[in-house]
C-alpha atoms as a PDB file:
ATOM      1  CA  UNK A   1      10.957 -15.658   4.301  1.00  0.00           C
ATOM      2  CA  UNK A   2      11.318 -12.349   5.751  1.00  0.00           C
ATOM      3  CA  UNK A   3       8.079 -10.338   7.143  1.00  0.00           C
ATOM      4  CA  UNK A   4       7.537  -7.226   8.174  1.00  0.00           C
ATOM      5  CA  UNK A   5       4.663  -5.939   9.865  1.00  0.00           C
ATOM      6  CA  UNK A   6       4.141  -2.390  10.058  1.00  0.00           C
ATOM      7  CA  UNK A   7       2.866  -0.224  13.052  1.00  0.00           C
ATOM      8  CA  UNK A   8       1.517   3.155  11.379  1.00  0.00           C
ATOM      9  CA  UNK A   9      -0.224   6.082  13.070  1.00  0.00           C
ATOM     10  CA  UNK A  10      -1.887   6.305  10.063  1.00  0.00           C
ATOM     11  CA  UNK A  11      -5.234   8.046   8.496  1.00  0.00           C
ATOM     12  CA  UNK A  12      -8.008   9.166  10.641  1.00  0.00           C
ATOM     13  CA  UNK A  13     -11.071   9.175   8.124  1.00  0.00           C
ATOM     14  CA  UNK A  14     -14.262  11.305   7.800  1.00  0.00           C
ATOM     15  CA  UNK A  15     -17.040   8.894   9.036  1.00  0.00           C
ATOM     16  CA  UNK A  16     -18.884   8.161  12.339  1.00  0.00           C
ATOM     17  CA  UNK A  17     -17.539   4.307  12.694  1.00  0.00           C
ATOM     18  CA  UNK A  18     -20.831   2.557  11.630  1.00  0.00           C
ATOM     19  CA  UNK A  19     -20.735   2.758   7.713  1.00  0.00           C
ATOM     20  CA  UNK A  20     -16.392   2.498   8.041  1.00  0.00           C
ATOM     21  CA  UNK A  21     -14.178   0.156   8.690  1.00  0.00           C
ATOM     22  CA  UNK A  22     -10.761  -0.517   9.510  1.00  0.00           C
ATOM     23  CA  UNK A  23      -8.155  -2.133   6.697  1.00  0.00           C
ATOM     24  CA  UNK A  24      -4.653  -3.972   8.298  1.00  0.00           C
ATOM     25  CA  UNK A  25      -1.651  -4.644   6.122  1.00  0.00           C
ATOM     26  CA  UNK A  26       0.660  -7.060   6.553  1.00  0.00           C
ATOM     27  CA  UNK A  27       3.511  -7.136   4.594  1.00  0.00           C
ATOM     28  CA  UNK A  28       6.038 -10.001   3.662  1.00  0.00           C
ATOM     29  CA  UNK A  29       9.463 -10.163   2.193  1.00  0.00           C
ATOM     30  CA  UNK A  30      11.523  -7.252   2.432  1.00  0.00           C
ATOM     31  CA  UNK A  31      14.423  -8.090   1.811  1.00  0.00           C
ATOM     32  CA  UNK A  32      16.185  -5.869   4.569  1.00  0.00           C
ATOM     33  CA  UNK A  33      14.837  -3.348   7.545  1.00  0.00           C
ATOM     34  CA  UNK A  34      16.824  -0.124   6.074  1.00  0.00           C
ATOM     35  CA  UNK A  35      15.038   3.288   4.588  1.00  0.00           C
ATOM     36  CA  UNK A  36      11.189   3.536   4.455  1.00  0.00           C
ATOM     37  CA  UNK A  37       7.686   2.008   3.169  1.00  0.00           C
ATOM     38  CA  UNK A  38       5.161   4.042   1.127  1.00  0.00           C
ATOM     39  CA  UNK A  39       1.728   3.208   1.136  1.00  0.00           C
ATOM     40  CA  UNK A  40      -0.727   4.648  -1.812  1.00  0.00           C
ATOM     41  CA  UNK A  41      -4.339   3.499  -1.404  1.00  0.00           C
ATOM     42  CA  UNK A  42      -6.693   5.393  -4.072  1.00  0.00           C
ATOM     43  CA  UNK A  43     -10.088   4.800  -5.401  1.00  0.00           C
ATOM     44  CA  UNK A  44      -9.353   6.531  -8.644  1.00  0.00           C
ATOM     45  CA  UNK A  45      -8.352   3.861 -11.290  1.00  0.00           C
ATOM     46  CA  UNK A  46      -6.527   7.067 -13.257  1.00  0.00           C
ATOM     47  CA  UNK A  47      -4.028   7.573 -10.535  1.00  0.00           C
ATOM     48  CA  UNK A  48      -3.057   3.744 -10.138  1.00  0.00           C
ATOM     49  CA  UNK A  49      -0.110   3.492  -9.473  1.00  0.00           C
ATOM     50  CA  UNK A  50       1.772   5.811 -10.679  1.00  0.00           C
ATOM     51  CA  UNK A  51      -0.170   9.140 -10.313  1.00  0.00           C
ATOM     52  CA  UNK A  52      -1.670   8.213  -7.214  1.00  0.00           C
ATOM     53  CA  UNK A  53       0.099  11.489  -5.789  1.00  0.00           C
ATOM     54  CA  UNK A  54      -2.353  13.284  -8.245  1.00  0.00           C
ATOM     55  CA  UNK A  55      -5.191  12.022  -6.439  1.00  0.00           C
ATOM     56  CA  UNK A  56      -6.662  14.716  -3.513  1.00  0.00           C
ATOM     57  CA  UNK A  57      -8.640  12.100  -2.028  1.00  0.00           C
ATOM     58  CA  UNK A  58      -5.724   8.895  -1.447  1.00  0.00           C
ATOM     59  CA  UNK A  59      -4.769   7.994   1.772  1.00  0.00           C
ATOM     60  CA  UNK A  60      -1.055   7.692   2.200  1.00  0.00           C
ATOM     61  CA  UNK A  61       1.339   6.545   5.023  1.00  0.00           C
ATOM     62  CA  UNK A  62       4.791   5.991   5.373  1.00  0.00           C
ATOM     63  CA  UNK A  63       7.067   4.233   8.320  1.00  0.00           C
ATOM     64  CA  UNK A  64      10.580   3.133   8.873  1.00  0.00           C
ATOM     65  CA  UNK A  65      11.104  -0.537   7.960  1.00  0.00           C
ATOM     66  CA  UNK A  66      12.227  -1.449  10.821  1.00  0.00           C
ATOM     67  CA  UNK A  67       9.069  -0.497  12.468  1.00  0.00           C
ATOM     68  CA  UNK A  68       6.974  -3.512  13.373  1.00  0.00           C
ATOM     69  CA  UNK A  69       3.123  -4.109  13.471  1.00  0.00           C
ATOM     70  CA  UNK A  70       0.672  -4.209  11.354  1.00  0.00           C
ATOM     71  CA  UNK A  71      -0.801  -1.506   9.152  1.00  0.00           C
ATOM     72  CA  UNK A  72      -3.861  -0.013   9.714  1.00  0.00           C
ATOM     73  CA  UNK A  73      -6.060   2.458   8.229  1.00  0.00           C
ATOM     74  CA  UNK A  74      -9.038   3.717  10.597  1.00  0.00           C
ATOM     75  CA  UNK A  75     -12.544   4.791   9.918  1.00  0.00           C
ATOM     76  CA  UNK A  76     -12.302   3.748   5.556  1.00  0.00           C
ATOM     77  CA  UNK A  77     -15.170   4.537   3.727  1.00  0.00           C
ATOM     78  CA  UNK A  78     -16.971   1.804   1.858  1.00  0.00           C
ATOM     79  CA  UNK A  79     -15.766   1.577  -1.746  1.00  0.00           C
ATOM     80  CA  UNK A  80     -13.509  -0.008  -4.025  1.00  0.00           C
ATOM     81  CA  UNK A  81      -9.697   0.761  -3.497  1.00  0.00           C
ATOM     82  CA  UNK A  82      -6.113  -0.557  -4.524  1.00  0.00           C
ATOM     83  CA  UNK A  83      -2.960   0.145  -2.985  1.00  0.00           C
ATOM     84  CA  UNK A  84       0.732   0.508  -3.789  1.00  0.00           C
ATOM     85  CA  UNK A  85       3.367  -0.249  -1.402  1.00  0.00           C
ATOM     86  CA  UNK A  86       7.165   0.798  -1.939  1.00  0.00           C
ATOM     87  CA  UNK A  87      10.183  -0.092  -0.230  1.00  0.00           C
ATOM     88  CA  UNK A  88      12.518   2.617  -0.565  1.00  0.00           C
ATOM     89  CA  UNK A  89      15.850   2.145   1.188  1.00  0.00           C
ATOM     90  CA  UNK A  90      17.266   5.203   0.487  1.00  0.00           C
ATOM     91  CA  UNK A  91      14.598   7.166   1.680  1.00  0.00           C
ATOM     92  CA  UNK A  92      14.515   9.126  -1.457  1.00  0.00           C
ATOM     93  CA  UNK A  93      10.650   8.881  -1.712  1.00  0.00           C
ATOM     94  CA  UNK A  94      10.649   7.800  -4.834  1.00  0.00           C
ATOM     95  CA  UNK A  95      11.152   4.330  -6.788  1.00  0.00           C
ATOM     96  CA  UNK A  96      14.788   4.438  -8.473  1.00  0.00           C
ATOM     97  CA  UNK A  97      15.157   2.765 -11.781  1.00  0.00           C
ATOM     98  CA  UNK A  98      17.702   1.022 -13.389  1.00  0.00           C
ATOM     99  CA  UNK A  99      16.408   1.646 -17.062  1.00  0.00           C
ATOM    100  CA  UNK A 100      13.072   0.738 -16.993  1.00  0.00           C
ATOM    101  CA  UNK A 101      13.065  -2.205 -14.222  1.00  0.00           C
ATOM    102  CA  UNK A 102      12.477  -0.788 -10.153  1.00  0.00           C
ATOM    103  CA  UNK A 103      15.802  -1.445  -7.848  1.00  0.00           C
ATOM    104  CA  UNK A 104      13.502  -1.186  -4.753  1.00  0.00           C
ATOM    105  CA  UNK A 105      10.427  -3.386  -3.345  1.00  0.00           C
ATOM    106  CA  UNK A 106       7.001  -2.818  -4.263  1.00  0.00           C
ATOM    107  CA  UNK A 107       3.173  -4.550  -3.510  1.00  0.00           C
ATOM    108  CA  UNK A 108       0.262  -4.092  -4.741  1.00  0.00           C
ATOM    109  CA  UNK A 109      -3.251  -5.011  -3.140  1.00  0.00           C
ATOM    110  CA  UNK A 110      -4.396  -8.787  -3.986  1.00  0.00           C
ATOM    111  CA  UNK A 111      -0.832  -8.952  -4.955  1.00  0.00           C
ATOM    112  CA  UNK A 112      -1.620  -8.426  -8.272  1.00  0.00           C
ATOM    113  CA  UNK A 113       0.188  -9.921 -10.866  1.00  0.00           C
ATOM    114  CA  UNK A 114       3.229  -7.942 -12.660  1.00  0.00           C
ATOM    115  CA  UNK A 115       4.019  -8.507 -16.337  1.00  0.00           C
ATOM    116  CA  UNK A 116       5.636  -5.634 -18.287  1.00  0.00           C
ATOM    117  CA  UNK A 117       4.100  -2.518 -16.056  1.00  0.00           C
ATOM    118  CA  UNK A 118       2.534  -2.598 -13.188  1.00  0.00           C
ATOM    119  CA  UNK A 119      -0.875  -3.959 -12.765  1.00  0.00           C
ATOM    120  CA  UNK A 120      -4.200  -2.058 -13.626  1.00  0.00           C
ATOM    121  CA  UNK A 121      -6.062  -0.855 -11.101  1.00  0.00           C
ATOM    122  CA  UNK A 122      -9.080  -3.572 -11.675  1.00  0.00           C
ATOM    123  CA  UNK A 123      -6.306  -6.661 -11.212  1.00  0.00           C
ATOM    124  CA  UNK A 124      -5.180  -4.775  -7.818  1.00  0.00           C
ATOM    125  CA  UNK A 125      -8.626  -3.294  -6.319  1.00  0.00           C
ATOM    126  CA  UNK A 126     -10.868  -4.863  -3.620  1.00  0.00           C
ATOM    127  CA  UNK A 127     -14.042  -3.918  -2.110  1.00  0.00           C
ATOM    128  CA  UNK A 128     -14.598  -2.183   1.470  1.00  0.00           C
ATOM    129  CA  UNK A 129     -17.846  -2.722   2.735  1.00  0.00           C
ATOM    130  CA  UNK A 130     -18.806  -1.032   5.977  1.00  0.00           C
ATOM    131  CA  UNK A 131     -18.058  -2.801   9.151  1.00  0.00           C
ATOM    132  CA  UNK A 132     -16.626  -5.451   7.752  1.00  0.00           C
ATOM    133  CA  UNK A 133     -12.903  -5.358   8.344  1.00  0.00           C
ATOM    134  CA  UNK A 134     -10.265  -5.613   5.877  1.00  0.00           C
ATOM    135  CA  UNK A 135      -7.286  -8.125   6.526  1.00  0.00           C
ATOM    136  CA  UNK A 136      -4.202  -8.603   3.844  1.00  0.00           C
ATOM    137  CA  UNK A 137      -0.759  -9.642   3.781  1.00  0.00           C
ATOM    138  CA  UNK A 138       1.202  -8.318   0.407  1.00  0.00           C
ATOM    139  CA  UNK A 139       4.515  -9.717  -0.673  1.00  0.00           C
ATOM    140  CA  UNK A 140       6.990  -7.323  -1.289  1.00  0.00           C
ATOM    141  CA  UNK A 141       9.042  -8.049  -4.672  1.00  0.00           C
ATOM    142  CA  UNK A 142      11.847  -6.904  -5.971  1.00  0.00           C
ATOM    143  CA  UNK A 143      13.549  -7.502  -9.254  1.00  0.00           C
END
């Protein structure tokens, strides 16, 4: 099993450190090191996962895939959030299609279960609480 961990100078938050916290992503199995990963984290069930460029108020990141080291977003909010992870090895910044099924790696928080679209934003969200920190590792799949 391949695993990339990804080191991200990523999203300094609004809050003064004692009702935020800090979430780390791990990710596992991508399948190669070429092009980039996306990260999408929203609180807005609407813009999951799809529209989450809609949303003002997500916090997004992107690195190369070779890049190693965890993930982590600084100074979070308390709330309820899911995130969307892409692979995309062209570096297109966007997921290509082949009809309706992705070519490229995607994750979803709680690595929420696919079926015929991607999950719903209640199968991938999980709670932030304040100064409790946030651990996950997501498996990157790809059909």
């Amino acid at each position: 099993m391949k695993r990339a961990l990804l080191l991200l100078p990523i999203l300094l938050l609004p809050g003064n450190g004692a009702d935020t916290t800090t979430i780390a992503i791990d990710l596992t199995g991508l399948r190669n090191r070429t092009g980039m990963i996306h990260v999408c984290m929203t609180a807005k069930p609407k813009s999951f996962p799809k529209g989450c460029d809609t949303d003002p108020d997500r916090r997004v990141a992107s690195a190369k895939a070779s890049d190693t080291g965890p993930m982590v977003l600084h100074n979070v909010p308390s709330g309820r959030y899911a995130i969307a992870v892409l692979h995309d090895e062209n570096s297109n910044s966007k997921m290509d299609m082949a009809l309706f099924l992705p070519k490229e790696g995607y994750a979803f928080s709680r690595n929420a279960p696919i079926r015929m679209a991607p999950p719903k934003f209640d199968a991938a969200a999980f709670e932030v609480l304040p100064g409790k920190p946030v651990h996950m590792t997501l498996k990157v799949r790809y059909i």
